[in-house]
N, C-alpha and C. Protein backbone atom coordinates (compact mmCIF):
# COMPACT_ATOMS: atom_id res chain seq x y z
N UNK A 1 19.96 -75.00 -39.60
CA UNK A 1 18.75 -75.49 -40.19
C UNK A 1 18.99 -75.64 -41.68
N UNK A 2 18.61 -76.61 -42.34
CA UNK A 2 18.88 -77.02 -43.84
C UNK A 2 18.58 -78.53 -44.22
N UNK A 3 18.45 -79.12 -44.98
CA UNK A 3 18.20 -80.38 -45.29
C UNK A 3 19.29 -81.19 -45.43
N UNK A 4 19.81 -82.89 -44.95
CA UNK A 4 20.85 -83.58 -45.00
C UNK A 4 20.85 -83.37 -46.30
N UNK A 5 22.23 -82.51 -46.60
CA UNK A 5 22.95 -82.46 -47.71
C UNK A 5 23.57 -83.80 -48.07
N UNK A 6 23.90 -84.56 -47.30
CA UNK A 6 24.66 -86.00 -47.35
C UNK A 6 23.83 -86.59 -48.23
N UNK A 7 22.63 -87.04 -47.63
CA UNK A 7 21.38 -87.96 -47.76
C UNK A 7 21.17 -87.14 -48.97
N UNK A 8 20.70 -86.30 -49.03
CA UNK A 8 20.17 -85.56 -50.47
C UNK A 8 20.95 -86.15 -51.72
N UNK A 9 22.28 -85.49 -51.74
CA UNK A 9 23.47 -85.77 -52.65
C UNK A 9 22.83 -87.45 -52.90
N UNK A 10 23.00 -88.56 -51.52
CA UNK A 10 23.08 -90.18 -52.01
C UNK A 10 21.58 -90.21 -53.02
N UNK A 11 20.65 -89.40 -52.29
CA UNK A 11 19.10 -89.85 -53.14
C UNK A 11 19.34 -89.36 -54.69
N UNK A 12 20.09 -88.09 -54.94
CA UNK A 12 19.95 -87.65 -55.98
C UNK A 12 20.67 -88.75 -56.95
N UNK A 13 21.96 -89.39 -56.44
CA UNK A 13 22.91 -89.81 -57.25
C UNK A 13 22.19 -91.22 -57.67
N UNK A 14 21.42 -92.20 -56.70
CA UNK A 14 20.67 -92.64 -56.45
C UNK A 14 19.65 -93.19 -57.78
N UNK A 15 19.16 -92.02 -57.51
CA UNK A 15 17.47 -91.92 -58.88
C UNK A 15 18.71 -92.41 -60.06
N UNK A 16 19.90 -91.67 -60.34
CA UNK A 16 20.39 -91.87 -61.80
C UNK A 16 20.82 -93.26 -61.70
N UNK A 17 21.49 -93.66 -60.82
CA UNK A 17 22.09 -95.26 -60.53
C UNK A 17 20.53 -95.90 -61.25
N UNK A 18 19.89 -95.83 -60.51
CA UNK A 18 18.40 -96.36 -60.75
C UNK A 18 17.74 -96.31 -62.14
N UNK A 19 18.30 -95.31 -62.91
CA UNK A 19 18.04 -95.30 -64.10
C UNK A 19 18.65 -96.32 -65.30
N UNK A 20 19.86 -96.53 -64.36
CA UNK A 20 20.47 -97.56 -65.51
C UNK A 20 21.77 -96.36 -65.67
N UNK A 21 22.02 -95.65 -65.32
CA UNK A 21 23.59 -94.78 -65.49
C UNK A 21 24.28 -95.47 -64.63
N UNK A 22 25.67 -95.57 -65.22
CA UNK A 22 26.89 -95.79 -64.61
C UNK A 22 27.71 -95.34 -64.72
N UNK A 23 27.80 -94.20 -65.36
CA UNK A 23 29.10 -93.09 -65.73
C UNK A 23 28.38 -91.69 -65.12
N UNK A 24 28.45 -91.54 -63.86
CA UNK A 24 28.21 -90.57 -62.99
C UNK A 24 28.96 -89.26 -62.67
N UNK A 25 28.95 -88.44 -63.57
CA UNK A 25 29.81 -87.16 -62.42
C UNK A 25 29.33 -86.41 -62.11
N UNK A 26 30.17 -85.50 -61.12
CA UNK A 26 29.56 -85.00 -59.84
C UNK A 26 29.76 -83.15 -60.05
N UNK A 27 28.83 -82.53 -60.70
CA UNK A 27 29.94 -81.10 -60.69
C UNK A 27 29.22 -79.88 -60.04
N UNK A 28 30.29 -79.41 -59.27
CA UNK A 28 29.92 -78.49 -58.27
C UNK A 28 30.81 -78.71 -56.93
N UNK A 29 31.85 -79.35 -56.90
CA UNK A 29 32.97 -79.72 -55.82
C UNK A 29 33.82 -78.22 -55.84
N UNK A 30 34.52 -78.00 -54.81
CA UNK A 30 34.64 -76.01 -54.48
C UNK A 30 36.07 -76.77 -53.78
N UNK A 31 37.21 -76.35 -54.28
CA UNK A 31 38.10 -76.56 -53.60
C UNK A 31 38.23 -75.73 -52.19
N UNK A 32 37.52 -74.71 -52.62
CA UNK A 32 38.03 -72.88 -51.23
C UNK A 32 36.81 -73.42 -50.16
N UNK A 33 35.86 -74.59 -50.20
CA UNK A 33 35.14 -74.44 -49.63
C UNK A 33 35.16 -76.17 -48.58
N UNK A 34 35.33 -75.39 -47.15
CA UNK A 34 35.77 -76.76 -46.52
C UNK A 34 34.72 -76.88 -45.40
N UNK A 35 33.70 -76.28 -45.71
CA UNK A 35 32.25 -76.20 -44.82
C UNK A 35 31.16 -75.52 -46.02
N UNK A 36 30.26 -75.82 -45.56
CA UNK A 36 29.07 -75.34 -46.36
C UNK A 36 28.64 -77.23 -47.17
N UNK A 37 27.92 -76.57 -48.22
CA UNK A 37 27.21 -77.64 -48.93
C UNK A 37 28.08 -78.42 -49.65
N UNK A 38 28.86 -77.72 -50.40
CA UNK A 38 29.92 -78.45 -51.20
C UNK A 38 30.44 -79.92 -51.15
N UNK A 39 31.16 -79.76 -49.45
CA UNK A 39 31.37 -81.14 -49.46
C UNK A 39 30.88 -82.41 -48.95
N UNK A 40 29.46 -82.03 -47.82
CA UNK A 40 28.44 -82.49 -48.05
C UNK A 40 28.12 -83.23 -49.17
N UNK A 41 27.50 -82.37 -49.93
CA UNK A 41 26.92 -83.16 -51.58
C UNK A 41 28.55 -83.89 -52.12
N UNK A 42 29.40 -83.85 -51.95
CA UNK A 42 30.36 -84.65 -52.42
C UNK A 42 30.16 -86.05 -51.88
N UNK A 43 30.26 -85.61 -50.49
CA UNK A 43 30.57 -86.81 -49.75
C UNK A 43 29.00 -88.11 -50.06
N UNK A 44 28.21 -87.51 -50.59
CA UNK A 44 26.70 -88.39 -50.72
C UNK A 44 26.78 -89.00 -52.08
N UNK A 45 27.58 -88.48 -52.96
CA UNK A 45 27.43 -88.60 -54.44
C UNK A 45 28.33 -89.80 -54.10
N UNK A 46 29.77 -89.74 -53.23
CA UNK A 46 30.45 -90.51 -53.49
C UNK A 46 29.96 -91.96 -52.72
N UNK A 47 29.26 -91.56 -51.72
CA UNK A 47 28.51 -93.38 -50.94
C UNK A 47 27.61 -93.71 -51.85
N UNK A 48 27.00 -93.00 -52.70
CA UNK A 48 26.16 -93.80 -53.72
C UNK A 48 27.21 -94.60 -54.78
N UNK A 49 27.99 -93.97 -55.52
CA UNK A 49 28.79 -94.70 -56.46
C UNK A 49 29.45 -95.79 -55.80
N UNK A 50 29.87 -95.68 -54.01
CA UNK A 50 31.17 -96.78 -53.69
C UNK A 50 29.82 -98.05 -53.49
N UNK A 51 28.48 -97.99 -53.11
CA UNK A 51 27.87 -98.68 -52.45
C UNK A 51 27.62 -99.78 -53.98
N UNK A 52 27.55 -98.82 -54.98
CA UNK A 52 27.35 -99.80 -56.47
C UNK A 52 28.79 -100.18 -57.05
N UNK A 53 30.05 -99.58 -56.32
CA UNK A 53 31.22 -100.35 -57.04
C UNK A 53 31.47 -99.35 -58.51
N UNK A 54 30.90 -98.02 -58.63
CA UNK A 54 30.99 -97.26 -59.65
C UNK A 54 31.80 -96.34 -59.62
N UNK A 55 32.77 -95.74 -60.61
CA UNK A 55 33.51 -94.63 -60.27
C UNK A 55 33.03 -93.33 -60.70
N UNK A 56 34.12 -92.62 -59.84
CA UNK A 56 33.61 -91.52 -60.17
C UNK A 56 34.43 -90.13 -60.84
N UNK A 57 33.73 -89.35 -61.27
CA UNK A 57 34.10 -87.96 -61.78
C UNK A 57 33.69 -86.78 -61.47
N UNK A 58 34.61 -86.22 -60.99
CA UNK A 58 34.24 -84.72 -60.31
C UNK A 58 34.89 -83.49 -60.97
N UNK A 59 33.91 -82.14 -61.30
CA UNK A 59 34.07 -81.29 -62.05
C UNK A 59 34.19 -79.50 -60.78
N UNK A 60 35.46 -79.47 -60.63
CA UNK A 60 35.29 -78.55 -59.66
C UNK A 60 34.92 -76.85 -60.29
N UNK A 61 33.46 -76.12 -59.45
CA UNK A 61 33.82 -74.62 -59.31
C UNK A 61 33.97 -73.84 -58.66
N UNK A 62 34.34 -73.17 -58.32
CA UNK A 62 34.72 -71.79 -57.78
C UNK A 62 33.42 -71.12 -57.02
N UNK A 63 32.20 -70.75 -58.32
CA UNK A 63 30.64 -70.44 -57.68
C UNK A 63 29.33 -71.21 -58.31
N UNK A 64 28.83 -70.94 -57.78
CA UNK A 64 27.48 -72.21 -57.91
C UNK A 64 26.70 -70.84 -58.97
N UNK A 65 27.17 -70.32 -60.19
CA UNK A 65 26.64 -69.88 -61.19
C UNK A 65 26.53 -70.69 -62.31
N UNK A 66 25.23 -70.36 -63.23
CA UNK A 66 25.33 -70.99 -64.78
C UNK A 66 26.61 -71.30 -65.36
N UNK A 67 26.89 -69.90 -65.31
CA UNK A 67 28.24 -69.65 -66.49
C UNK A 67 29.48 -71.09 -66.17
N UNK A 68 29.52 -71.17 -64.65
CA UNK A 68 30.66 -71.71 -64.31
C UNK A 68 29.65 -73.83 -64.43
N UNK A 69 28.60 -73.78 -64.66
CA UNK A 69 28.38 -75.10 -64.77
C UNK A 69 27.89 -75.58 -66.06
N UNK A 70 28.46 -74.81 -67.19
CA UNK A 70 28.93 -74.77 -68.39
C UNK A 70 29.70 -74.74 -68.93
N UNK A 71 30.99 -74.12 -68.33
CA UNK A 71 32.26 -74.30 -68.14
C UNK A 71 32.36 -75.91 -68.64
N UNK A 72 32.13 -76.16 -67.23
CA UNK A 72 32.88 -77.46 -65.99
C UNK A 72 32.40 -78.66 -66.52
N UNK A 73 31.10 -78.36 -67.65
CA UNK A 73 30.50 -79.29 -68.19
C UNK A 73 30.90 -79.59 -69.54
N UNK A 74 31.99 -78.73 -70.32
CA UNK A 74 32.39 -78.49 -71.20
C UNK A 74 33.76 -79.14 -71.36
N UNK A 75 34.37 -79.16 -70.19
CA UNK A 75 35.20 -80.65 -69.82
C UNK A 75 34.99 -81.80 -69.28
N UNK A 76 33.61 -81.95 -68.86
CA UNK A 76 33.45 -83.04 -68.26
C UNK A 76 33.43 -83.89 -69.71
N UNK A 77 32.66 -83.27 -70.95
CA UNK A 77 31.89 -83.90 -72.05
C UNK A 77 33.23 -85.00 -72.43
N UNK A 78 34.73 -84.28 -72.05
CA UNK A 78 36.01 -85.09 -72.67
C UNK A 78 35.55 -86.93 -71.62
N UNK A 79 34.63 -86.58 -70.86
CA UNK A 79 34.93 -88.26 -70.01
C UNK A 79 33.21 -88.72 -70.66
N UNK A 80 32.93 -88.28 -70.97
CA UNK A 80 31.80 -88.49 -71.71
C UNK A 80 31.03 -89.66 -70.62
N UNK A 81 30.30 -88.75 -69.64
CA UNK A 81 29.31 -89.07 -68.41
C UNK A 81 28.34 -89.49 -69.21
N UNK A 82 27.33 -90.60 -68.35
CA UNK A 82 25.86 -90.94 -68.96
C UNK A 82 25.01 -89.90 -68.26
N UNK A 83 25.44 -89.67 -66.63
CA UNK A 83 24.31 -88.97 -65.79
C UNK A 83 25.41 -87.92 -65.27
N UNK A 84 24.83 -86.55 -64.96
CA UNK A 84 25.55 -85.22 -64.06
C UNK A 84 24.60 -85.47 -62.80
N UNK A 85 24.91 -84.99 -62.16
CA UNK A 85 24.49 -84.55 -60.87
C UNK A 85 25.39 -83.41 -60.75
N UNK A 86 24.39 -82.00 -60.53
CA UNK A 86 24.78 -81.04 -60.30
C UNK A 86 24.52 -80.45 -58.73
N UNK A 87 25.46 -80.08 -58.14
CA UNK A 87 25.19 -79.60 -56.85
C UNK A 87 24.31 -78.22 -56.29
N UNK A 88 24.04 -77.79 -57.84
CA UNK A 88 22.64 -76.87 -57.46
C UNK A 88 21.88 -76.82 -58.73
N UNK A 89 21.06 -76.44 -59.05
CA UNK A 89 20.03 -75.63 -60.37
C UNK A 89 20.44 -75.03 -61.22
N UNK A 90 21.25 -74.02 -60.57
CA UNK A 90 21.77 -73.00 -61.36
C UNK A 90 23.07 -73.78 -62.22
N UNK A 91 23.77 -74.61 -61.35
CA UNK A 91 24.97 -75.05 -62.68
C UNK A 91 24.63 -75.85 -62.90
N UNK A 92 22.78 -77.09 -62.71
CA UNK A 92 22.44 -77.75 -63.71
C UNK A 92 21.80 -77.09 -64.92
N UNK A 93 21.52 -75.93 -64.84
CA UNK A 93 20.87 -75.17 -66.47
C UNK A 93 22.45 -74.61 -66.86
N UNK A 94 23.43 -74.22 -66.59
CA UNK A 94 24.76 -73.91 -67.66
C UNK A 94 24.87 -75.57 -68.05
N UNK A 95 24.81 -76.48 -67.17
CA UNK A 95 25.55 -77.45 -67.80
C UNK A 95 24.39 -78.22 -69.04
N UNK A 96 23.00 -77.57 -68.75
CA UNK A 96 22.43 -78.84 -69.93
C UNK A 96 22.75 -77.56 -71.32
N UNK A 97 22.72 -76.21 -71.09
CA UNK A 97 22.92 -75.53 -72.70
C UNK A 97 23.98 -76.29 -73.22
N UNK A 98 25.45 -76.33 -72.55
CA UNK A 98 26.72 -77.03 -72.95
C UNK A 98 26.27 -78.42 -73.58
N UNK A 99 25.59 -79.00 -73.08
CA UNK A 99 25.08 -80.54 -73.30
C UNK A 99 24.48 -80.03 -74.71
N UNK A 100 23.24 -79.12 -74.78
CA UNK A 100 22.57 -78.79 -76.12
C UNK A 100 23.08 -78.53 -77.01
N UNK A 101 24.01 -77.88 -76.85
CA UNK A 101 25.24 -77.26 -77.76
C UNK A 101 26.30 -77.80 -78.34
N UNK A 102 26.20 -79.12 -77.53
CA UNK A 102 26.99 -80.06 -78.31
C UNK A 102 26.95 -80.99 -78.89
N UNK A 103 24.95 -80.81 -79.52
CA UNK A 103 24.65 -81.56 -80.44
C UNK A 103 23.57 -82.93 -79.47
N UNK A 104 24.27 -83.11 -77.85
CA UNK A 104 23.95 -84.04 -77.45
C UNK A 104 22.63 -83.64 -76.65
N UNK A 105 21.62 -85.02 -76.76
CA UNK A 105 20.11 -84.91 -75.94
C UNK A 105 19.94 -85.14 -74.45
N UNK A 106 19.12 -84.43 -74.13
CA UNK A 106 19.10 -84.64 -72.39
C UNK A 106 17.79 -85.10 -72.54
N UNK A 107 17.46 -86.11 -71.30
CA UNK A 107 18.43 -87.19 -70.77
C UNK A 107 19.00 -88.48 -71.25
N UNK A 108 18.36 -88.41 -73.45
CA UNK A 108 19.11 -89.68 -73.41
C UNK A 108 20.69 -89.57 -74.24
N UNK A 109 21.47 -89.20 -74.08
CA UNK A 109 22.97 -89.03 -74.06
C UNK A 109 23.45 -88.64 -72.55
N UNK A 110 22.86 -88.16 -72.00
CA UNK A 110 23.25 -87.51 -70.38
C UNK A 110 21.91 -86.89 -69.85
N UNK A 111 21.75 -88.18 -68.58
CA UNK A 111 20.90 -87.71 -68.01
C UNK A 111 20.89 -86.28 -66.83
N UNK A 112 20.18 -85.56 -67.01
CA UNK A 112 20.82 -84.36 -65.33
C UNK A 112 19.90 -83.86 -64.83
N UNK A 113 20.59 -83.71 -63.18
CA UNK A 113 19.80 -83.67 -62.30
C UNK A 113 20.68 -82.32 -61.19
N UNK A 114 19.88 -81.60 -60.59
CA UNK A 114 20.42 -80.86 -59.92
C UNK A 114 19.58 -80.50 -58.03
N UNK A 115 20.13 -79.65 -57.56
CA UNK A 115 19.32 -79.69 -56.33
C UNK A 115 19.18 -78.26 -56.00
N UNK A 116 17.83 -78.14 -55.49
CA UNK A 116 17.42 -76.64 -55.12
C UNK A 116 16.08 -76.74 -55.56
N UNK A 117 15.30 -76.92 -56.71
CA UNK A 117 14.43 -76.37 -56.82
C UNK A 117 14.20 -75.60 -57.68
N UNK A 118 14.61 -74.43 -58.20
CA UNK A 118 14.23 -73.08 -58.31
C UNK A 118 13.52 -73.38 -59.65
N UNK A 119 13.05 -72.12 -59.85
CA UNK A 119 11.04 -71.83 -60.85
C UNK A 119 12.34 -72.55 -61.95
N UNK A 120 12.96 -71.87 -62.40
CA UNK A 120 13.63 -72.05 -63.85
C UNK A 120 13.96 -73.60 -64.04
N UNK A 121 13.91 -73.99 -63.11
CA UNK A 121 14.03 -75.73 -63.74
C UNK A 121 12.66 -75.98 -63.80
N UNK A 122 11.60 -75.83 -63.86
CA UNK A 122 10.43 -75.82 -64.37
C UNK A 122 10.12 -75.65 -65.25
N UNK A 123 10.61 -75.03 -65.82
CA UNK A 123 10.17 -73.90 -67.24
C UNK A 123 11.59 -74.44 -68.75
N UNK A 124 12.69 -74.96 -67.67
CA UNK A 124 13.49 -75.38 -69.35
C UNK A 124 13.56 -76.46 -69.72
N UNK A 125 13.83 -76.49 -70.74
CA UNK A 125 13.22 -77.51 -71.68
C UNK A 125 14.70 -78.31 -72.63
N UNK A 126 14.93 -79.63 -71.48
CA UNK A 126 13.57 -80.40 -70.78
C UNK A 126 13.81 -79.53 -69.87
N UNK A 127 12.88 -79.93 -68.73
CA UNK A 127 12.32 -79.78 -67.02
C UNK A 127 13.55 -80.19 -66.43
N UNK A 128 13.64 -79.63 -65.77
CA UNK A 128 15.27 -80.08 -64.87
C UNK A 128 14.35 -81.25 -63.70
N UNK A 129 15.13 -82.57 -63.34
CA UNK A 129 15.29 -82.94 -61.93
C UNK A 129 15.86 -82.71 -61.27
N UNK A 130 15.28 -82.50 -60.02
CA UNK A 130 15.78 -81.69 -58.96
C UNK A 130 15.50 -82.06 -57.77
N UNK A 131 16.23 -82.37 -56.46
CA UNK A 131 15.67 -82.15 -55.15
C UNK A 131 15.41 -80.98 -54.75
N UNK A 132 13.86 -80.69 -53.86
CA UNK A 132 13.28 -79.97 -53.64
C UNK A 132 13.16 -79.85 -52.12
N UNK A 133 13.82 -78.83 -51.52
CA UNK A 133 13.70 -78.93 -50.23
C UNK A 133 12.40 -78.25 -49.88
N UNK A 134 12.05 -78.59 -49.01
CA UNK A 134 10.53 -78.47 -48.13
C UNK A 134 10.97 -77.20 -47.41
N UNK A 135 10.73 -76.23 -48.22
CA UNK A 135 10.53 -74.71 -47.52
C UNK A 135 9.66 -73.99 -46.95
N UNK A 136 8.13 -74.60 -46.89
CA UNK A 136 7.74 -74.28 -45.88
C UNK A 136 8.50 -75.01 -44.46
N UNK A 137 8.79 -76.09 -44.48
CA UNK A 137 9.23 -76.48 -42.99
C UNK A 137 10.23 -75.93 -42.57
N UNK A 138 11.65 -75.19 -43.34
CA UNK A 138 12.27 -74.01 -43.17
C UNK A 138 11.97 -73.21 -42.94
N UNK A 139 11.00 -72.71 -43.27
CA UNK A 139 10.57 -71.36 -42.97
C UNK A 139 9.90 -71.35 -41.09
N UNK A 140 9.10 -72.68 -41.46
CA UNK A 140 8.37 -72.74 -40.12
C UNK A 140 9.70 -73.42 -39.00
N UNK A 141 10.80 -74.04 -39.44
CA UNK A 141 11.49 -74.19 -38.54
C UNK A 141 12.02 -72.37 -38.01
N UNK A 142 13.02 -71.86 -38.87
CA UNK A 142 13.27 -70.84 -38.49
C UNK A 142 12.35 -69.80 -37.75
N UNK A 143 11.66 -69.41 -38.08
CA UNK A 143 10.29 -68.21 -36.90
C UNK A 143 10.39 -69.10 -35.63
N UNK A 144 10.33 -70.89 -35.63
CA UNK A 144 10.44 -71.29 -34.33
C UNK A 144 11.46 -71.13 -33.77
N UNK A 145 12.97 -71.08 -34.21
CA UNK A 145 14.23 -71.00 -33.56
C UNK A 145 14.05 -69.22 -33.61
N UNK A 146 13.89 -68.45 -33.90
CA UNK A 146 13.43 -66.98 -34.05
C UNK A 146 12.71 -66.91 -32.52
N UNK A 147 11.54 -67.55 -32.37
CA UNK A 147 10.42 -66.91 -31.40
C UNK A 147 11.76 -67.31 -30.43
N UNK A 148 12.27 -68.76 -30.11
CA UNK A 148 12.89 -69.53 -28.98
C UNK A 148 13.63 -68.14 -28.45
N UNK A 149 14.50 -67.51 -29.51
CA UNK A 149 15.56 -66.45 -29.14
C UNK A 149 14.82 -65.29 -28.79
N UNK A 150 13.60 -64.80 -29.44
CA UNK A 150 13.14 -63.82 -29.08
C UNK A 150 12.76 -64.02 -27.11
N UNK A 151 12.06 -64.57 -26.94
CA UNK A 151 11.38 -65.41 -25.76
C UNK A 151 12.38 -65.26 -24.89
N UNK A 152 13.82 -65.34 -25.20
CA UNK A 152 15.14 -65.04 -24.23
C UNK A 152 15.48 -66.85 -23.51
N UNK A 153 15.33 -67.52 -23.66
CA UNK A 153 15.27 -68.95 -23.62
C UNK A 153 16.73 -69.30 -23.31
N UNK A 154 17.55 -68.59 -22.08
CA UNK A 154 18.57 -68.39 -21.29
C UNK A 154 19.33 -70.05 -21.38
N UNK A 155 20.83 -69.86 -22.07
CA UNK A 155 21.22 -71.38 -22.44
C UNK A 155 20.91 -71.83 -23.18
N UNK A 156 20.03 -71.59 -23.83
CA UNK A 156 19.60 -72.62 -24.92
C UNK A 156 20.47 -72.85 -26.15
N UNK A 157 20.94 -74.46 -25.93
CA UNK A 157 22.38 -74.64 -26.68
C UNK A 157 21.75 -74.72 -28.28
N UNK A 158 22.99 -74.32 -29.25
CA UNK A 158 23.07 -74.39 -30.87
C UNK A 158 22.61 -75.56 -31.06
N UNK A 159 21.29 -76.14 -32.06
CA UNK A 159 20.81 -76.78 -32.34
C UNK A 159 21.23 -77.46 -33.78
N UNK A 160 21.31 -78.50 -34.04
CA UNK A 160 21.11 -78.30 -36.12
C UNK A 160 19.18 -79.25 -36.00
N UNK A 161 18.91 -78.53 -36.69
CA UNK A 161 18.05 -78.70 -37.31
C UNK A 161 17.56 -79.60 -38.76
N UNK A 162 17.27 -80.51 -39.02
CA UNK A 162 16.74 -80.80 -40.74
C UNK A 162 14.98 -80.75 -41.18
N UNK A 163 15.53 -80.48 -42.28
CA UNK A 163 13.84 -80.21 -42.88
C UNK A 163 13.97 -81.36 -44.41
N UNK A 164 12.55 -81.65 -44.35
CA UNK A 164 12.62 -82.58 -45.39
C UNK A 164 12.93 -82.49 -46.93
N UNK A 165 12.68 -83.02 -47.62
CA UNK A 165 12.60 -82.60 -48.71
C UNK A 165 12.17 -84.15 -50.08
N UNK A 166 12.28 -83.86 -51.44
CA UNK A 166 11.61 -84.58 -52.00
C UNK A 166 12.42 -84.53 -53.53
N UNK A 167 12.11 -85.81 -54.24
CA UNK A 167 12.86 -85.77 -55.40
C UNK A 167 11.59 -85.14 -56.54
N UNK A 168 12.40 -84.33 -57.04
CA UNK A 168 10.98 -83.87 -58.72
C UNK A 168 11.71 -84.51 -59.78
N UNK A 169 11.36 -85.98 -59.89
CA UNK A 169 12.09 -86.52 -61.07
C UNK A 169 11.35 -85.68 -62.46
N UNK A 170 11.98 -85.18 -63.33
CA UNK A 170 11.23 -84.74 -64.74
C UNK A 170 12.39 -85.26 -65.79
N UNK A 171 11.70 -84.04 -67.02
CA UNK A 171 12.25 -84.82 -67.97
C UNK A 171 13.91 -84.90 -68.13
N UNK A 172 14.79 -84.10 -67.46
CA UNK A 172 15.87 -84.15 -68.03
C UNK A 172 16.96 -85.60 -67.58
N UNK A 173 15.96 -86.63 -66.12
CA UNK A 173 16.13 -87.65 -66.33
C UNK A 173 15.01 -89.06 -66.76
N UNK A 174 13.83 -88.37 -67.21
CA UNK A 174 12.80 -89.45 -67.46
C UNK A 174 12.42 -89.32 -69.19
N UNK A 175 12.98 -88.09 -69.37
CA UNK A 175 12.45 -88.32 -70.49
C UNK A 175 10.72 -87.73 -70.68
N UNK A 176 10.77 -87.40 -71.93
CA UNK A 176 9.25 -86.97 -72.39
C UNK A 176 8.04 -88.20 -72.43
């Protein structure tokens, strides 16, 4: 159960295409990681750029922390991106201090955008964009795959599941 990471990644990369960016990178690619989200959101970032004929740049880490999407953003600045797309929240707030810190404005020197949600892209300034997965329908999916197992529901084969979700464009790609 989780939201198309694929589809997510293309919508996110998407909104920035849409903005008028064409110098796109992608940071949050995990070399150690050959399942999970990682390459998912790779693989979406990259059908958005091939579908516009745009290239691309990818900033690999290790963990989906601040610290490390400040890092990663601290070399990206050498290819000097218009738009980030960060593969979560957390290394889109390391990567916009790095951005602040280097004199340059979010979103008009580099627009960024990350996915998850969480309170703190609310609150910094700018407002992070973000995909927002629909956690009540997670929640209400899971108690339903919960009751199914409780209930003893004999055979009942591994499912995947998706739950929706939604773009919160703000300011760090729209601007004040």
């Amino acid at each position: 159960m989780a939201i198309d990471n694929v589809r997510a990644a293309r919508d996110v990369t998407e909104h920035l295409i849409g903005l008028g960016r064409t110098r796109i990178a992608a940071l949050g690619a995990q070399d150690n990681s050959a399942s999970g989200t990682a390459p998912l959101r790779l693989a979406g970032y990259r059908q958005a750029l091939a579908a516009h004929g745009l290239p691309e740049t990818v900033a690999k880490v290790e963990r989906y922390r601040r610290h490390e999407g400040a890092a990663a953003m601290a070399a990206l600045l050498e290819h000097r991106p218009d738009a980030v797309f960060c593969f979560n929240d957390l290394l889109a707030l390391g990567a916009m201090r790095t951005i602040l810190s280097a004199g340059l404005r979010v979103p008009e020197d580099i627009a960024l955008a990350g996915l998850d949600d969480i309170e703190d892209g609310r609150y910094s300034t700018p407002t992070l964009t973000t995909l927002a997965p629909d956690k009540a329908e997670l929640a209400r999916i899971a108690v339903d795959l919960l009751k199914r197992r409780i209930d003893g529901l004999p055979g009942h084969p591994p499912q995947e599941t998706r739950a929706g979700y939604r773009l919160m464009a703000r300011e760090s790609t729209l601007g004040r």
